[in-house]
PDB file of N, CA and C in Angstrom:
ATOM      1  N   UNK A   1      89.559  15.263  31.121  1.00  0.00           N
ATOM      2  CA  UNK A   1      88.697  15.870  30.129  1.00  0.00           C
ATOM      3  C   UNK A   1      87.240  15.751  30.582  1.00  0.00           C
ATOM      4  N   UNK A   2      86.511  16.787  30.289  1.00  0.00           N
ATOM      5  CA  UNK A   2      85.211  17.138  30.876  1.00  0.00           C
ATOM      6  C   UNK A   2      84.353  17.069  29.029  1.00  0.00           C
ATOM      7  N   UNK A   3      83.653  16.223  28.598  1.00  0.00           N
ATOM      8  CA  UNK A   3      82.550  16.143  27.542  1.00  0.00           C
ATOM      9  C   UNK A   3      81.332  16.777  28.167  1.00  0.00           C
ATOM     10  N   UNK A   4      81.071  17.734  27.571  1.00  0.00           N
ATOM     11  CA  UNK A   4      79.821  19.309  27.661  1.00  0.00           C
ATOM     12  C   UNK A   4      78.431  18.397  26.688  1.00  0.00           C
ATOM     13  N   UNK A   5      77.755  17.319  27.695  1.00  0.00           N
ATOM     14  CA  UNK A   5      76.293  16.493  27.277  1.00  0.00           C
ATOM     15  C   UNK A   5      75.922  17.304  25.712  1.00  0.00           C
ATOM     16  N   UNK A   6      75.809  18.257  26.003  1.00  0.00           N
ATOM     17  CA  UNK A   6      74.643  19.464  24.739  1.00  0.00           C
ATOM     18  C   UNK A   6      75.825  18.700  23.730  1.00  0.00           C
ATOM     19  N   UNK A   7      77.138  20.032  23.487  1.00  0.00           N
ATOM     20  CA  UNK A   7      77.705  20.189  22.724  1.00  0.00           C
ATOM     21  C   UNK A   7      78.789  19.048  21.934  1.00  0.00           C
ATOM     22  N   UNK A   8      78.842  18.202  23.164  1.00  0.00           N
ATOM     23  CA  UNK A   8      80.062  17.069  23.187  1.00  0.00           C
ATOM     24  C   UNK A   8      81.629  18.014  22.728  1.00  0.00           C
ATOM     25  N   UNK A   9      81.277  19.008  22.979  1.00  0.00           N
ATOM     26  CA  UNK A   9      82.924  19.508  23.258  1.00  0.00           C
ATOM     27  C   UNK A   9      83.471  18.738  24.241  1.00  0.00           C
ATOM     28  N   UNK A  10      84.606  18.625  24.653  1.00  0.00           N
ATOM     29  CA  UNK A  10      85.459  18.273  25.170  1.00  0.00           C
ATOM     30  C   UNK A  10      86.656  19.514  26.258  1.00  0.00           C
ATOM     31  N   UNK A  11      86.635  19.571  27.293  1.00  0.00           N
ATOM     32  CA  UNK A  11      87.255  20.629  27.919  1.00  0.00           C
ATOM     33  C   UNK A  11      88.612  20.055  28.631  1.00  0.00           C
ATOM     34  N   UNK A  12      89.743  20.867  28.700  1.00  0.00           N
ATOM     35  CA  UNK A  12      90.434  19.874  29.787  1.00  0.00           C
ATOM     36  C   UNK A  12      90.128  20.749  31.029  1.00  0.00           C
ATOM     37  N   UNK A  13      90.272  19.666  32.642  1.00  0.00           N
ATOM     38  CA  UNK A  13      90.091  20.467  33.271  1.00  0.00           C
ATOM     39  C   UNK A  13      91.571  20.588  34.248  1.00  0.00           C
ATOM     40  N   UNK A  14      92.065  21.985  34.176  1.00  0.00           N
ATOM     41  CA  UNK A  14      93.184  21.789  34.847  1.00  0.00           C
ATOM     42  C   UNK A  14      93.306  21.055  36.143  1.00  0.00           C
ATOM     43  N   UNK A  15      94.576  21.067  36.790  1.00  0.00           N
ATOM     44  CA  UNK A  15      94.519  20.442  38.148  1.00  0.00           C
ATOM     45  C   UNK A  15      95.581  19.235  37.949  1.00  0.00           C
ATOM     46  N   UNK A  16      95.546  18.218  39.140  1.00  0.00           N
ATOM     47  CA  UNK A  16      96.598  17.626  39.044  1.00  0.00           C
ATOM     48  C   UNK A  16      95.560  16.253  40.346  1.00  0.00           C
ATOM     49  N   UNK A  17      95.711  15.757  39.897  1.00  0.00           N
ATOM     50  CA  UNK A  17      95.134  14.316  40.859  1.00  0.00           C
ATOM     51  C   UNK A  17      96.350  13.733  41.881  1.00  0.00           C
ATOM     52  N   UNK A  18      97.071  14.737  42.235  1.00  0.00           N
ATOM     53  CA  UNK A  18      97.914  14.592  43.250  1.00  0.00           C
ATOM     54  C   UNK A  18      97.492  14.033  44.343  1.00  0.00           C
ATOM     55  N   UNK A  19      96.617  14.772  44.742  1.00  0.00           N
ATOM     56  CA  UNK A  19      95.842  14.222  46.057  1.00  0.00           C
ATOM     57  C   UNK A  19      95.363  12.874  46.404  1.00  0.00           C
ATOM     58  N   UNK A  20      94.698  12.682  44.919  1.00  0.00           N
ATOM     59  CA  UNK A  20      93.999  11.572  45.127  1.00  0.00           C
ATOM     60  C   UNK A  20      95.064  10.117  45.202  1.00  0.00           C
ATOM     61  N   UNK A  21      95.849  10.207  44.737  1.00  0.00           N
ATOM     62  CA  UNK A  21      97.376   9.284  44.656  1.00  0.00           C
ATOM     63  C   UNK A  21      97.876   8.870  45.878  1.00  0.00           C
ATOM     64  N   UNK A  22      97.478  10.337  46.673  1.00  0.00           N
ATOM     65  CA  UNK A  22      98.066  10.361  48.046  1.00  0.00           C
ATOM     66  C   UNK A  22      97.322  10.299  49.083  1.00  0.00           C
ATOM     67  N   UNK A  23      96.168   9.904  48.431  1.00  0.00           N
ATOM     68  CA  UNK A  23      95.008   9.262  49.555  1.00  0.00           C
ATOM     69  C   UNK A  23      95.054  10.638  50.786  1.00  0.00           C
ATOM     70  N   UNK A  24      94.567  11.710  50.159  1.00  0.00           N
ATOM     71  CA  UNK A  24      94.907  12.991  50.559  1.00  0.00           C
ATOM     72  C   UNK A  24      93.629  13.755  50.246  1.00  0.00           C
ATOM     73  N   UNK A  25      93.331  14.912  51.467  1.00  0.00           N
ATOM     74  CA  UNK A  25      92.531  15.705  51.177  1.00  0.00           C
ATOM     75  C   UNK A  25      92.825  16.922  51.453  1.00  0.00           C
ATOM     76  N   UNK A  26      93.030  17.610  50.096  1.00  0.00           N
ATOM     77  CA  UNK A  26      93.791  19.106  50.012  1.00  0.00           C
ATOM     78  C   UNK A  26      93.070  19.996  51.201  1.00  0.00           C
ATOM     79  N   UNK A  27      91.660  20.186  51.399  1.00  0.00           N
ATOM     80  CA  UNK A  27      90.754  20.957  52.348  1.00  0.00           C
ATOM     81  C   UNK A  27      91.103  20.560  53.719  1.00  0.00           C
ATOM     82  N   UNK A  28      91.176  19.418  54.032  1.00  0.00           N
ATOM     83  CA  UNK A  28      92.143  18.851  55.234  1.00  0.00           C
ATOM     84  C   UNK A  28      93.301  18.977  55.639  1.00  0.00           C
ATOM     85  N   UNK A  29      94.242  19.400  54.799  1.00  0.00           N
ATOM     86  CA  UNK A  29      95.802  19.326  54.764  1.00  0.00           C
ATOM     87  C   UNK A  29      95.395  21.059  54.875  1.00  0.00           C
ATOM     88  N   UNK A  30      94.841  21.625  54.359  1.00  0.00           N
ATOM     89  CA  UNK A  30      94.527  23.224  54.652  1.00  0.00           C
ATOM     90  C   UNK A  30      94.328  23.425  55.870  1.00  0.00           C
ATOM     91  N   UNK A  31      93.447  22.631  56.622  1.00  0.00           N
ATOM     92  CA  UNK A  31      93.110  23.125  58.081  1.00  0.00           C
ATOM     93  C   UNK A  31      93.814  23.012  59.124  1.00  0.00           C
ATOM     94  N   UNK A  32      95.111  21.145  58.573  1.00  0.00           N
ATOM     95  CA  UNK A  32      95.742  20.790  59.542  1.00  0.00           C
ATOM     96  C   UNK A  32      96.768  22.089  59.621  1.00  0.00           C
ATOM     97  N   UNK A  33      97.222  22.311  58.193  1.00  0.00           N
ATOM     98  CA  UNK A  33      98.109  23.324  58.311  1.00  0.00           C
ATOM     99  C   UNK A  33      97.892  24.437  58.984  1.00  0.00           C
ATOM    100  N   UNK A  34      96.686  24.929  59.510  1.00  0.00           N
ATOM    101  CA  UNK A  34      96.336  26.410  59.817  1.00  0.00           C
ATOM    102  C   UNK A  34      96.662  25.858  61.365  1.00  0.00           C
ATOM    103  N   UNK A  35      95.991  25.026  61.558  1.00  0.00           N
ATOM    104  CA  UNK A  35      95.960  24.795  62.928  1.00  0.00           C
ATOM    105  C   UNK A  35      97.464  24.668  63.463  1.00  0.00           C
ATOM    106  N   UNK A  36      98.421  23.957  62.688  1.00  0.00           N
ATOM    107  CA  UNK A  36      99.521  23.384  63.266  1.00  0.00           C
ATOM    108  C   UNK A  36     100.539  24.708  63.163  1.00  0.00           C
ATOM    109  N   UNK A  37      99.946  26.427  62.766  1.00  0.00           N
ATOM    110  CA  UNK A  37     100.394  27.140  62.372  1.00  0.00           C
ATOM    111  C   UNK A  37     100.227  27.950  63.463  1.00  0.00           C
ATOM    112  N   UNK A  38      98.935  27.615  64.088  1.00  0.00           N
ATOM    113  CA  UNK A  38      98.680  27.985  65.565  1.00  0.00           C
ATOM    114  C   UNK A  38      97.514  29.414  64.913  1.00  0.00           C
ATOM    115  N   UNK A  39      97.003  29.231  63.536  1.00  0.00           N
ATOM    116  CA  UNK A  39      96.234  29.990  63.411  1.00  0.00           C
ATOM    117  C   UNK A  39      94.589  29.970  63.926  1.00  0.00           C
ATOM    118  N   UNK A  40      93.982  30.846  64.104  1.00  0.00           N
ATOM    119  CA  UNK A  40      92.526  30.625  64.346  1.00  0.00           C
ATOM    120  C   UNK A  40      91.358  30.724  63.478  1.00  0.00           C
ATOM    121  N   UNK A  41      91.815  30.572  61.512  1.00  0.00           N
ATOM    122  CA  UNK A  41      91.401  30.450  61.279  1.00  0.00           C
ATOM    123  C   UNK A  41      91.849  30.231  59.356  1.00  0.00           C
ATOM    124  N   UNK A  42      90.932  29.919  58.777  1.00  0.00           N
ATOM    125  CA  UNK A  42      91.276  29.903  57.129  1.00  0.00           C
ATOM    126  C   UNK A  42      90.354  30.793  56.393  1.00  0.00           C
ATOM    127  N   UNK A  43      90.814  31.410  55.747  1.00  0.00           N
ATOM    128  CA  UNK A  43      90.545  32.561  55.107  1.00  0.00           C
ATOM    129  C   UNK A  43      90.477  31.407  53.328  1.00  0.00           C
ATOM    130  N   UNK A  44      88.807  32.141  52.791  1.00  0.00           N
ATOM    131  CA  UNK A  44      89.067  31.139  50.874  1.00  0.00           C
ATOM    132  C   UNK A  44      88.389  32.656  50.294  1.00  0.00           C
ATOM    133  N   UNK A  45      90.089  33.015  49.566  1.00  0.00           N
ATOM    134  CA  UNK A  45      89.515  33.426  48.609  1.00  0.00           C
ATOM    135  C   UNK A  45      89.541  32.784  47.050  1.00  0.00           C
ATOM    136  N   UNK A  46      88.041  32.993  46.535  1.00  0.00           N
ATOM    137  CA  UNK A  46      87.845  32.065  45.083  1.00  0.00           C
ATOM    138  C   UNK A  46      87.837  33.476  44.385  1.00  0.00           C
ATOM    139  N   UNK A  47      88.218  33.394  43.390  1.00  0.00           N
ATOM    140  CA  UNK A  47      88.451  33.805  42.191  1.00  0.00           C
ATOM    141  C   UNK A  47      88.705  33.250  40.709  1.00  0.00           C
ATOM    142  N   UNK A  48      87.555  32.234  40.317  1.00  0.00           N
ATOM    143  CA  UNK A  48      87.944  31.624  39.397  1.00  0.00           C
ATOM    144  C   UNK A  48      87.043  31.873  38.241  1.00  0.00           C
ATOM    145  N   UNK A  49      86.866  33.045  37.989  1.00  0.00           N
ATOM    146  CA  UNK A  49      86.486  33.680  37.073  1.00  0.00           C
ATOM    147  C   UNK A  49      86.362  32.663  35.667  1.00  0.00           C
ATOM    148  N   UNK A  50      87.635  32.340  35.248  1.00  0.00           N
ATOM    149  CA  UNK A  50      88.032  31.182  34.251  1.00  0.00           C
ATOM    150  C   UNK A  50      87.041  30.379  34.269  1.00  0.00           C
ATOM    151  N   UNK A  51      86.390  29.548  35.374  1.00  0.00           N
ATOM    152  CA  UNK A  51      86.086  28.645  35.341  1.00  0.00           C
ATOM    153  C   UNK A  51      84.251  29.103  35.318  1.00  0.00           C
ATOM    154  N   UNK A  52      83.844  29.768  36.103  1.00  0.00           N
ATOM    155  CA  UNK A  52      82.899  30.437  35.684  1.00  0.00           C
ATOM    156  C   UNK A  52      82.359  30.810  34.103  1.00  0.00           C
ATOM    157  N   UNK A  53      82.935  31.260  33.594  1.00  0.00           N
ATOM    158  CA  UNK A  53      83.317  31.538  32.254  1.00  0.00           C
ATOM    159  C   UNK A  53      83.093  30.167  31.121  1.00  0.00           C
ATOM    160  N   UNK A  54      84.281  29.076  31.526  1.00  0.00           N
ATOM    161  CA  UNK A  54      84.074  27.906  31.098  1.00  0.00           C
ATOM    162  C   UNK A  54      83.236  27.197  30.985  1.00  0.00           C
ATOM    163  N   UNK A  55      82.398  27.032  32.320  1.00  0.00           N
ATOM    164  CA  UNK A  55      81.385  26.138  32.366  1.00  0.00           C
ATOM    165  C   UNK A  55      80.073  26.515  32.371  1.00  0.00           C
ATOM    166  N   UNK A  56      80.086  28.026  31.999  1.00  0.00           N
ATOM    167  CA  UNK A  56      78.360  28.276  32.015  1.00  0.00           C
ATOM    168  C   UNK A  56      77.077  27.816  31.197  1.00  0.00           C
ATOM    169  N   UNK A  57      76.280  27.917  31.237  1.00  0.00           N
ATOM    170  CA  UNK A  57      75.312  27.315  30.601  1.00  0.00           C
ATOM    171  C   UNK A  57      73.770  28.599  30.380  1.00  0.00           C
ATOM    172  N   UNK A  58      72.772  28.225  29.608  1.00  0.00           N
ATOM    173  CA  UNK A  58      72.159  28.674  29.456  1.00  0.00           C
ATOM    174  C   UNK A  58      71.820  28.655  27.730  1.00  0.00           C
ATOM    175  N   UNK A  59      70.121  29.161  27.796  1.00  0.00           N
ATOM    176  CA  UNK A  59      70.103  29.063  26.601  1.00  0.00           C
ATOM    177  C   UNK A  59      70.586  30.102  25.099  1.00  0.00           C
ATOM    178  N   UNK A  60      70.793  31.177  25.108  1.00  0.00           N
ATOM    179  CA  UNK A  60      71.489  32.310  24.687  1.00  0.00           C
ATOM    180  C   UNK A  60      72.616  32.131  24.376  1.00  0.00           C
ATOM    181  N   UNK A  61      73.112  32.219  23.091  1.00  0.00           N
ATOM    182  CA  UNK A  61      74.924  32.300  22.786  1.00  0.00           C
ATOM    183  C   UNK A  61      75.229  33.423  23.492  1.00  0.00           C
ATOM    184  N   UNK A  62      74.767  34.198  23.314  1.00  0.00           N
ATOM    185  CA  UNK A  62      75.747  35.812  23.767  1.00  0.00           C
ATOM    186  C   UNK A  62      74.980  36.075  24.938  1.00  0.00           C
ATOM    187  N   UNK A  63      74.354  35.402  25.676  1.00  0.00           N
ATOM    188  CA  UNK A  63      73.975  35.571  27.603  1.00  0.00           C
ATOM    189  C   UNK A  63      72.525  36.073  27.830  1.00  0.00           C
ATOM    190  N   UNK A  64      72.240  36.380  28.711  1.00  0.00           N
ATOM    191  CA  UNK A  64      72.719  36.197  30.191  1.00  0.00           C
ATOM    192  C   UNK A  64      73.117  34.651  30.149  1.00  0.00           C
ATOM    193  N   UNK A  65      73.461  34.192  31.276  1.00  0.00           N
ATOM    194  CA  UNK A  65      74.097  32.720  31.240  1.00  0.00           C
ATOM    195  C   UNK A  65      73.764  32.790  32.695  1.00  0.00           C
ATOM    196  N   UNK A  66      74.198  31.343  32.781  1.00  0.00           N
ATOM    197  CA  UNK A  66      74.184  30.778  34.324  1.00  0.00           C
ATOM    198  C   UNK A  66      75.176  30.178  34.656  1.00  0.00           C
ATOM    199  N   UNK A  67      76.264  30.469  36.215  1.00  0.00           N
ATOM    200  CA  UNK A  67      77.357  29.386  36.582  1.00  0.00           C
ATOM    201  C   UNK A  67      76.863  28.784  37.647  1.00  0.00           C
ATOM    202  N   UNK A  68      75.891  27.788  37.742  1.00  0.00           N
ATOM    203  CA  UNK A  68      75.469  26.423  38.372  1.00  0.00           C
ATOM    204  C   UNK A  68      76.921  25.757  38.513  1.00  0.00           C
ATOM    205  N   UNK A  69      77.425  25.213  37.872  1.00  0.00           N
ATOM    206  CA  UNK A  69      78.475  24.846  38.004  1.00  0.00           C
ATOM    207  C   UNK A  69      79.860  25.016  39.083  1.00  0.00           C
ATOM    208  N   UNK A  70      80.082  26.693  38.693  1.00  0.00           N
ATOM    209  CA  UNK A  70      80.886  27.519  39.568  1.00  0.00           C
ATOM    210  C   UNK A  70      80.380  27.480  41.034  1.00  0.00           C
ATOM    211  N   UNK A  71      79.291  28.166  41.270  1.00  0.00           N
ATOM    212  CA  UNK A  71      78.336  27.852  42.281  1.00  0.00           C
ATOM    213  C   UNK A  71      78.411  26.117  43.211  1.00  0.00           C
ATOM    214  N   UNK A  72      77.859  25.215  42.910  1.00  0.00           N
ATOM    215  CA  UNK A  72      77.947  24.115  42.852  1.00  0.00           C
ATOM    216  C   UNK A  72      79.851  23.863  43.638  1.00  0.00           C
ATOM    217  N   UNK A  73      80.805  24.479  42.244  1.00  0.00           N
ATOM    218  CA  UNK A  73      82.195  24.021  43.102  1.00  0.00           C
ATOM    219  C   UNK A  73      82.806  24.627  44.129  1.00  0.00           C
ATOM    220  N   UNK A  74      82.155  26.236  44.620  1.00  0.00           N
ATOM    221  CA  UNK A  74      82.498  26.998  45.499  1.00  0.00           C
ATOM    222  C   UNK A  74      81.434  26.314  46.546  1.00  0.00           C
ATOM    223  N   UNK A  75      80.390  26.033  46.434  1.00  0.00           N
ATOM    224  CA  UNK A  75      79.814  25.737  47.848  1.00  0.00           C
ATOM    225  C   UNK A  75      80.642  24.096  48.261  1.00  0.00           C
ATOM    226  N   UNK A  76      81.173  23.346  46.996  1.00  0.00           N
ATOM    227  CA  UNK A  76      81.730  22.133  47.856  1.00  0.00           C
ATOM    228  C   UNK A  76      82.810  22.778  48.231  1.00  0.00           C
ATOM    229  N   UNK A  77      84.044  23.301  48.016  1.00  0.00           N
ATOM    230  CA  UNK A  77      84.999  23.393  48.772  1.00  0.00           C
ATOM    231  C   UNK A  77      84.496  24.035  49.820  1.00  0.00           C
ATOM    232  N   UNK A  78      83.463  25.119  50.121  1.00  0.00           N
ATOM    233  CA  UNK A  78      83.406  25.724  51.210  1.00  0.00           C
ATOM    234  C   UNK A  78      82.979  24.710  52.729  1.00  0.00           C
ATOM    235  N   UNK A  79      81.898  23.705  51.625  1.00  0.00           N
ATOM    236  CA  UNK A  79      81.404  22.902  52.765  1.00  0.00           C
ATOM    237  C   UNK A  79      82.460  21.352  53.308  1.00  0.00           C
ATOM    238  N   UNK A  80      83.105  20.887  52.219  1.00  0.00           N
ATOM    239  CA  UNK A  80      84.572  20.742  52.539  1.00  0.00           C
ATOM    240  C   UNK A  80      85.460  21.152  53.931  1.00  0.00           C
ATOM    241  N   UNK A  81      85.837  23.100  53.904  1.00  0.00           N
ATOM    242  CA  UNK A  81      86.619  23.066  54.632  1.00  0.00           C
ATOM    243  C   UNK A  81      86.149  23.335  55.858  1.00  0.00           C
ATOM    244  N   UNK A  82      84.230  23.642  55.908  1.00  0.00           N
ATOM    245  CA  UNK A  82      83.854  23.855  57.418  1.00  0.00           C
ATOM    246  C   UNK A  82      83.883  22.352  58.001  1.00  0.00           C
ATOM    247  N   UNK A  83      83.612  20.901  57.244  1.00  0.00           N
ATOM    248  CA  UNK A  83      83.401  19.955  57.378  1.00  0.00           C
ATOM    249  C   UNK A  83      85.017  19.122  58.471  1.00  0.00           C
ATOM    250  N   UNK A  84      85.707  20.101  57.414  1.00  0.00           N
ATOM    251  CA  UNK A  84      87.218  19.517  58.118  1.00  0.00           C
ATOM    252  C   UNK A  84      87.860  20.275  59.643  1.00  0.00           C
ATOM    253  N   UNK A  85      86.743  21.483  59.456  1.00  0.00           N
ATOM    254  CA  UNK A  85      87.245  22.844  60.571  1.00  0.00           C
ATOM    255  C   UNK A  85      86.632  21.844  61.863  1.00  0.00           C
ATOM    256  N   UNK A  86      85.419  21.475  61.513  1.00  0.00           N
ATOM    257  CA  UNK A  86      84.355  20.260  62.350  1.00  0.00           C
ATOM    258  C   UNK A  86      85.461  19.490  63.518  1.00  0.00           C
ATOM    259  N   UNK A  87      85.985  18.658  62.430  1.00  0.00           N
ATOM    260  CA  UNK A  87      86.635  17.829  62.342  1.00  0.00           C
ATOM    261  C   UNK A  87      88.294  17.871  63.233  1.00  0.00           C
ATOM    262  N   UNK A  88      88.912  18.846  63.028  1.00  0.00           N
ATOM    263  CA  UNK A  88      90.260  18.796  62.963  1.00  0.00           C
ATOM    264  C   UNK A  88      90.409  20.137  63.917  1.00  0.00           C
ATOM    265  N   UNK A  89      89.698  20.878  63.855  1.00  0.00           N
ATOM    266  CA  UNK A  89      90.238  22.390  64.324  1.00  0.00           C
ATOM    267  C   UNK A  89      88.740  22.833  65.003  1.00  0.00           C
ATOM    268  N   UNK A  90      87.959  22.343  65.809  1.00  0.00           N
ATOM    269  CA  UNK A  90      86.340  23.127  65.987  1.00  0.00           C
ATOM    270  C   UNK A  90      86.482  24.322  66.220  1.00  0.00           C
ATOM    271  N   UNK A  91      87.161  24.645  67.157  1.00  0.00           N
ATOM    272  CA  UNK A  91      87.527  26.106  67.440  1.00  0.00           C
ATOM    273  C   UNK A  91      87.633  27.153  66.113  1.00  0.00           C
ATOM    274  N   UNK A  92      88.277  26.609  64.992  1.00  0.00           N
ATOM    275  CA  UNK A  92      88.724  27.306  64.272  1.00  0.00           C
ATOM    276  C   UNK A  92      87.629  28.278  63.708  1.00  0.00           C
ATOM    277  N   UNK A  93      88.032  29.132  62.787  1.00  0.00           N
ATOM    278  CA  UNK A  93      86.748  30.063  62.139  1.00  0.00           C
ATOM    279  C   UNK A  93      87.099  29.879  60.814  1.00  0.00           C
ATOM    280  N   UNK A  94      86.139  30.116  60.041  1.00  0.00           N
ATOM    281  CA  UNK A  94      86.399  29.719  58.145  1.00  0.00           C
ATOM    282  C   UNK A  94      85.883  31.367  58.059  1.00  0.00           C
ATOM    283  N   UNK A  95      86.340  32.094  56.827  1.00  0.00           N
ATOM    284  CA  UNK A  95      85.975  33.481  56.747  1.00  0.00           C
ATOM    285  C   UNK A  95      86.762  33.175  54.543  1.00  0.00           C
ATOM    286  N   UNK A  96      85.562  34.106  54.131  1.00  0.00           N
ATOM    287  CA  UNK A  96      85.621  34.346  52.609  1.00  0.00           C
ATOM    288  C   UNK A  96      85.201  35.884  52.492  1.00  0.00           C
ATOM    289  N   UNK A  97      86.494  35.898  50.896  1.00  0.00           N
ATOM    290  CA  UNK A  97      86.517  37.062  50.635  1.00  0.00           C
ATOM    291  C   UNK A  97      85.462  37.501  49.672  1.00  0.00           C
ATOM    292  N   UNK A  98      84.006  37.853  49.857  1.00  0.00           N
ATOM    293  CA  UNK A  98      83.055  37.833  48.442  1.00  0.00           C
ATOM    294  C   UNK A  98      83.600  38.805  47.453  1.00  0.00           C
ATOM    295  N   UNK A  99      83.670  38.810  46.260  1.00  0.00           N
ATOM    296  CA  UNK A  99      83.495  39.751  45.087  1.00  0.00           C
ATOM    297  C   UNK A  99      82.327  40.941  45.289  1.00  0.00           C
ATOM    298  N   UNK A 100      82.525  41.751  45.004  1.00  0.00           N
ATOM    299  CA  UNK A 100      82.399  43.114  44.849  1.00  0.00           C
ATOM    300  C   UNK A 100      80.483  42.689  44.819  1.00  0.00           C
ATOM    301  N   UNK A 101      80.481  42.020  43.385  1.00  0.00           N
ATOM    302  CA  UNK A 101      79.126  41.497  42.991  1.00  0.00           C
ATOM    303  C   UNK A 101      79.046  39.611  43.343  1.00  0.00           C
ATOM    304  N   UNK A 102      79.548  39.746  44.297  1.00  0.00           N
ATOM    305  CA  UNK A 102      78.866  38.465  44.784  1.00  0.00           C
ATOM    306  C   UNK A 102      77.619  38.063  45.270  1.00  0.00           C
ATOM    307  N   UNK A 103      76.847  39.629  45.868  1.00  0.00           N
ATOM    308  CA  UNK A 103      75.740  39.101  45.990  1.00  0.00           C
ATOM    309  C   UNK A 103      74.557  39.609  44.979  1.00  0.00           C
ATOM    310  N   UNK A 104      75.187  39.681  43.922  1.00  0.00           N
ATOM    311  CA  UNK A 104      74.193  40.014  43.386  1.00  0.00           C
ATOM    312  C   UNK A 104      73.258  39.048  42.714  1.00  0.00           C
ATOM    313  N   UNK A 105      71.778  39.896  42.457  1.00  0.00           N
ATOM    314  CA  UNK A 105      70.825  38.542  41.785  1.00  0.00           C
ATOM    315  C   UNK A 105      70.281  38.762  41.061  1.00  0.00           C
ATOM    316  N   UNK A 106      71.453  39.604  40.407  1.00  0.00           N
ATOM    317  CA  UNK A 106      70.581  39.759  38.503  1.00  0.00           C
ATOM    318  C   UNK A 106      71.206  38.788  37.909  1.00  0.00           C
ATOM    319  N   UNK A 107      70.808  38.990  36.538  1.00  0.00           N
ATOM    320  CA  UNK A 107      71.183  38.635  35.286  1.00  0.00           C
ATOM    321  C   UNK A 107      73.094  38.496  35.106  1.00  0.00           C
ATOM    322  N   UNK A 108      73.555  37.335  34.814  1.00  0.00           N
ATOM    323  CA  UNK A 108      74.858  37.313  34.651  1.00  0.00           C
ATOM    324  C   UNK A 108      75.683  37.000  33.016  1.00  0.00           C
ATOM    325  N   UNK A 109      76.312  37.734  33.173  1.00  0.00           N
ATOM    326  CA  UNK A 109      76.940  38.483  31.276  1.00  0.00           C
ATOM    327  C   UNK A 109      78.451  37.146  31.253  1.00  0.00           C
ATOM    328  N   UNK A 110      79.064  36.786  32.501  1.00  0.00           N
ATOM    329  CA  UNK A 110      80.349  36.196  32.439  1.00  0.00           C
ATOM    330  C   UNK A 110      81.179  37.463  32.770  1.00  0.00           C
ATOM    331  N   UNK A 111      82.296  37.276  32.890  1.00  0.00           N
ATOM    332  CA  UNK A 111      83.738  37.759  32.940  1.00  0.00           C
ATOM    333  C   UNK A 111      83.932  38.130  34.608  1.00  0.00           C
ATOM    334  N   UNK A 112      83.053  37.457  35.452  1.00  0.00           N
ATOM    335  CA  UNK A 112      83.114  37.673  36.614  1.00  0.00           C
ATOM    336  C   UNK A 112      82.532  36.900  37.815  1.00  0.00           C
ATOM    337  N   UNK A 113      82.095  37.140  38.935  1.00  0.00           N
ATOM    338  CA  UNK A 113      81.603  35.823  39.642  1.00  0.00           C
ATOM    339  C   UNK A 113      80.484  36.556  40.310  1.00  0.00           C
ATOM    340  N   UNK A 114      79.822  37.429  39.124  1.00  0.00           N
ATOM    341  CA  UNK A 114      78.272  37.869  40.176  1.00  0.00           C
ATOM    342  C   UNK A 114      77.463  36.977  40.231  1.00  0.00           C
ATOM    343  N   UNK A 115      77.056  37.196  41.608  1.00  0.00           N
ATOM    344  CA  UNK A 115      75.947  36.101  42.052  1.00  0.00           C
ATOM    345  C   UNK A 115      76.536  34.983  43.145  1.00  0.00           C
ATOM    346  N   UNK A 116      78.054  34.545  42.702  1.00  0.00           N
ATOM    347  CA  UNK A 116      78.252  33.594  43.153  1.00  0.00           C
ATOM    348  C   UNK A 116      78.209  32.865  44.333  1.00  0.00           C
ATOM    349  N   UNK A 117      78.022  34.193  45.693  1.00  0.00           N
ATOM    350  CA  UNK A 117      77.249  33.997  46.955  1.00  0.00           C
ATOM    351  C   UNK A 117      76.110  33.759  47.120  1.00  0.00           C
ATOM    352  N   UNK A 118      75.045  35.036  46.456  1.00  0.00           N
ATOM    353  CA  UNK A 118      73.971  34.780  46.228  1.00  0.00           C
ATOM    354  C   UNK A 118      73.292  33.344  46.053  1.00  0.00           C
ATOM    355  N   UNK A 119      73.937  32.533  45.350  1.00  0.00           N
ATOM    356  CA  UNK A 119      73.340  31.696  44.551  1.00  0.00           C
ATOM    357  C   UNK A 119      73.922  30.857  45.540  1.00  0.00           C
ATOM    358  N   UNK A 120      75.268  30.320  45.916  1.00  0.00           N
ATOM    359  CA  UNK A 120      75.290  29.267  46.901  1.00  0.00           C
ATOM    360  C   UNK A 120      74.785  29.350  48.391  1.00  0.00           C
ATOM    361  N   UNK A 121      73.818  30.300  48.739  1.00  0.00           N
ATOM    362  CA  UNK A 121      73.352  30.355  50.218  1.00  0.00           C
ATOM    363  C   UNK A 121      71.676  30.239  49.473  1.00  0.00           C
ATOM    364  N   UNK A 122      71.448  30.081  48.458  1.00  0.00           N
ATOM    365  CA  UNK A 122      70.386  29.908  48.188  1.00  0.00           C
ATOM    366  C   UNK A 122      69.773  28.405  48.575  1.00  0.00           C
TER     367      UNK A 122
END
């Protein structure tokens, strides 16, 4: 459960702490797998619209809004799996699929992930 500071809502956040049990790192176990697949590279596509959605912020009930958040969790996994590509596979190549409006740098309404490049190469 995720408590929202402002509101003290309470969110659950899906997922499963599998990993962590297993003294495991899912972004690692991704690369070993690509590699041991004899691939040359990992392909992330994000699409988590949901979560975007969930966690936005801003001051406006009905928007524009901001996903800092979303942003924030797409640049760690990304920097994650170049960290492990480093690591485990150098050769390898990391490649993402952006959204249509990923780079965009307007104003964001929700129900989608504009900006969400934009904003993490910022």
């Amino acid at each position: 459960m995720v408590t929202d500071l402002k509101t003290k809502t309470k969110v659950k956040v899906p997922g499963s702490d599998a990993y962590v049990k297993a003294l495991s790192d899912p972004y690692a176990d991704l690369v070993t797998l690509a590699k041991d697949l004899g691939a040359t590279g990992v392909d992330i596509d994000y699409e988590e619209s949901w979560h975007a959605d969930t966690f936005k912020s801003g001051t406006k009930k009905e928007g524009p809004w901001e996903l800092n958040q979303t942003v924030y969790k797409y640049s760690a996994i990304i920097k994650d799996v170049i960290d492990n590509i480093k690591t485990i596979a150098p050769d390898m190549k990391l490649s993402t699929t952006p959204g249509a409006v990923g780079a965009w740098s307007g104003k964001w309404w929700g129900g989608n992930l504009k900006g969400v490049w934009y904003l993490a190469l910022k």
